[in-house]
Protein backbone atom coordinates (compact mmCIF):
# COMPACT_ATOMS: atom_id res chain seq x y z
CA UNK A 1 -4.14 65.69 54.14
CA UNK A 2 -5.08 69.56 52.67
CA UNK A 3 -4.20 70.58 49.73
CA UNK A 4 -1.70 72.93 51.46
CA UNK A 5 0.32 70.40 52.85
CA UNK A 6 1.99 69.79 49.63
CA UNK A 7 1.29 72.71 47.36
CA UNK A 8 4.45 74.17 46.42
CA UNK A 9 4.04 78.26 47.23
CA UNK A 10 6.34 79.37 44.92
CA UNK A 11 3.91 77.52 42.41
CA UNK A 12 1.13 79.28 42.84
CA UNK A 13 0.31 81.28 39.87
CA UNK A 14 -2.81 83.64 39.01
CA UNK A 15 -4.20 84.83 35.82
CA UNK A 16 -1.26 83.15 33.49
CA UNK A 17 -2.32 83.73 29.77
CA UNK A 18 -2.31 80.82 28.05
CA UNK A 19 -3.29 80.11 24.47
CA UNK A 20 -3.25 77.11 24.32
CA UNK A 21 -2.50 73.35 26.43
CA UNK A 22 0.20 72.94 24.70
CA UNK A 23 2.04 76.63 25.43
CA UNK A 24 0.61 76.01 29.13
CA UNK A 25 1.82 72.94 29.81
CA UNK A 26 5.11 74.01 28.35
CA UNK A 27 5.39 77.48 30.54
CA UNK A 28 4.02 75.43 33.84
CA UNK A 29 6.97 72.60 33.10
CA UNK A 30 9.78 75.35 32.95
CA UNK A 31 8.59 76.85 35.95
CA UNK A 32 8.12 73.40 37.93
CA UNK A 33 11.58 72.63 36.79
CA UNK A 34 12.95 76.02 38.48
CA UNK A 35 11.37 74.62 41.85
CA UNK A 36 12.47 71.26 41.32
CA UNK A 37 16.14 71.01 39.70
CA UNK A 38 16.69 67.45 39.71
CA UNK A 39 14.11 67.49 36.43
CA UNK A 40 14.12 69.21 33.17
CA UNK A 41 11.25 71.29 31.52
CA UNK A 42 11.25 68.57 29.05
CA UNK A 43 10.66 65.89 31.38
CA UNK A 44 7.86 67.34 32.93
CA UNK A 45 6.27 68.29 29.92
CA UNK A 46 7.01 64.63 28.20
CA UNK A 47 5.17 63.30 31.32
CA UNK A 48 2.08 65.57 31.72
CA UNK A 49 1.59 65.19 27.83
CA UNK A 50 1.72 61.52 27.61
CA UNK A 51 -0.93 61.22 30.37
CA UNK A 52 -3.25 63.74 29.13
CA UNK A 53 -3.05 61.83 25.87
CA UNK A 54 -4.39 58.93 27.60
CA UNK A 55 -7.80 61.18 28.33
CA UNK A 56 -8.18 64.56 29.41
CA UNK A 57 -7.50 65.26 33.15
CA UNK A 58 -10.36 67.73 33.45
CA UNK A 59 -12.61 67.11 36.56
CA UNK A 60 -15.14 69.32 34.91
CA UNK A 61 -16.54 72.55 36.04
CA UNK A 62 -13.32 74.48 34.75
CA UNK A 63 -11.01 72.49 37.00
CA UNK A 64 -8.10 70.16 35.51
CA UNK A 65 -5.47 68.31 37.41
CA UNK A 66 -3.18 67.60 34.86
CA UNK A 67 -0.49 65.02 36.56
CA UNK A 68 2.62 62.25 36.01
CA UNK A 69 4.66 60.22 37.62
CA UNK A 70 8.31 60.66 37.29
CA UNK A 71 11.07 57.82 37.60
CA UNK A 72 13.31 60.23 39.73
CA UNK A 73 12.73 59.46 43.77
CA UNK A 74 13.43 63.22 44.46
CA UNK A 75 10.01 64.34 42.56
CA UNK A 76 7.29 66.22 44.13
CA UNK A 77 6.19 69.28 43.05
CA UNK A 78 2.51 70.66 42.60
CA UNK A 79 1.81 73.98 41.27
CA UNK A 80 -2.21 75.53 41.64
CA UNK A 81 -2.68 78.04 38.38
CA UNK A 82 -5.92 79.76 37.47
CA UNK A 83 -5.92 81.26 33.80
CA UNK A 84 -6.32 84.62 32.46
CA UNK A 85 -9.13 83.29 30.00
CA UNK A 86 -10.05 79.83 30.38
CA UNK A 87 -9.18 77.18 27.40
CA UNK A 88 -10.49 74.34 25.80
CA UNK A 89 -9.05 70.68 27.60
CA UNK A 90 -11.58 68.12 26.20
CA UNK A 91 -13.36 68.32 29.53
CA UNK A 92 -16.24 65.44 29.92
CA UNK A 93 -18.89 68.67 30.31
CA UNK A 94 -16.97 70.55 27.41
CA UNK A 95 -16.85 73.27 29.69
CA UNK A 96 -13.01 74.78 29.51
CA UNK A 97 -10.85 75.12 31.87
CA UNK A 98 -9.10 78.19 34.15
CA UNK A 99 -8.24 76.29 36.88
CA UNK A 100 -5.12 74.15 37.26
CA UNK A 101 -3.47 71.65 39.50
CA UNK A 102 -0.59 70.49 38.21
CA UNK A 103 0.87 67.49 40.02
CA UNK A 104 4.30 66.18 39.76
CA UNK A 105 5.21 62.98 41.97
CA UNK A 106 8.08 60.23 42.18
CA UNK A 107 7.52 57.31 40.06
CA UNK A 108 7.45 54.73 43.26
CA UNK A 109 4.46 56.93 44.85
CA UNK A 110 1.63 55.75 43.96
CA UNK A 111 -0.66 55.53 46.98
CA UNK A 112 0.56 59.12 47.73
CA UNK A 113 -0.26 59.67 44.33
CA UNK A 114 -3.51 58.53 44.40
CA UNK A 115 -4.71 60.66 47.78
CA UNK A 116 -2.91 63.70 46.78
CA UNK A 117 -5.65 63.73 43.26
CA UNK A 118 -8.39 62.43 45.49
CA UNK A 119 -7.53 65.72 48.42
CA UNK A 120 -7.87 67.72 44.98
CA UNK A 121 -10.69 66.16 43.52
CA UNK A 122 -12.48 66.78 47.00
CA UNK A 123 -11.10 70.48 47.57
CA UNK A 124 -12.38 71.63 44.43
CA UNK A 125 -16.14 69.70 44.59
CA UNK A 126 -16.82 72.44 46.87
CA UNK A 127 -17.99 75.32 44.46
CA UNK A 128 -17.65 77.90 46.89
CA UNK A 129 -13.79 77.37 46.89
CA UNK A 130 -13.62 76.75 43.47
CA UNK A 131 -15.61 79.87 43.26
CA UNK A 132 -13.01 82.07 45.25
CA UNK A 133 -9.81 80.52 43.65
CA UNK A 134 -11.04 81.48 40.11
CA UNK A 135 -12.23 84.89 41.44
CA UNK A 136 -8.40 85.16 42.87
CA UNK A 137 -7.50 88.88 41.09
CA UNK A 138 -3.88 88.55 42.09
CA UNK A 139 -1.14 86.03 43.24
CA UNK A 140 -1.55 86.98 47.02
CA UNK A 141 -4.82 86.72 47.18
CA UNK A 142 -4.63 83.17 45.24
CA UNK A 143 -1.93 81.66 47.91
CA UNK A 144 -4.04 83.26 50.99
CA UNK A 145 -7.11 81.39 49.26
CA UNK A 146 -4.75 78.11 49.18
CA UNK A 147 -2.49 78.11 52.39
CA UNK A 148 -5.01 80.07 55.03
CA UNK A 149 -8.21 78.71 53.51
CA UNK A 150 -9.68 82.73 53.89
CA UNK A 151 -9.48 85.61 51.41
């Protein structure tokens, strides 16, 4: 599995300003909502906010995969957003964060769940690609970086 397979391209966003989680997590649930209309902004939002209360979903190095599971068999949606300037996320390395990976899956997949954030955890342990997605300078650029693995 790549990271492409189930990126959603019409969630691929570069340089959103963002001032804060909170405001990010509520712009990134409106738009995830657009994609996928069988679940409201608020749902989304409820969902990614109740896990990241649990602990922050930072992976370090500026790189968060903030993520839920959704009672609704029709969910999956993932959107890939780098920030305009980066923001605080409690990371474990306090280092914050201007790359996202927001992950939205059905409630009954957990195994997919689990190897969609492991293909994510091991795309972006390579620094060179994490290197390339946060020097993305426009949305084009950002999906080429994602979907043909070149710049």
């Amino acid at each position: 599995m790549q990271l492409a397979s189930f990126v959603n391209p019409d969630l691929v966003i570069c340089k959103l300003p963002a001032s804060s989680k909170k405001k990010l997590f509520e712009t990134v649930a409106e738009l995830i909502s657009g994609q996928c209309s069988k679940l409201s902004a608020n749902e989304i939002f409820d969902g990614l906010f109740a896990r990241e209360r649990l602990g922050s979903t930072s992976l370090g190095n500026g790189v968060a995969v903030p993520h839920c599971r959704i009672e609704n068999p029709d969910t999956d949606c993932c959107a890939v957003v780098t920030l305009e300037n980066p923001i605080g996320f409690d990371a474990p390395d306090n280092q914050p964060v201007d790359i996202l990976i927001f992950l939205v899956v059905s409630g009954e997949a957990c195994q997919d769940h689990l190897d969609r954030l492991a293909v994510i955890a091991k795309s972006f342990s390579d620094s060179d690609y994490k290197e390339k997605i946060q020097g993305a300078k426009t949305q084009e650029n950002l999906k080429n970086l994602i979907f043909n693995n070149n710049e």
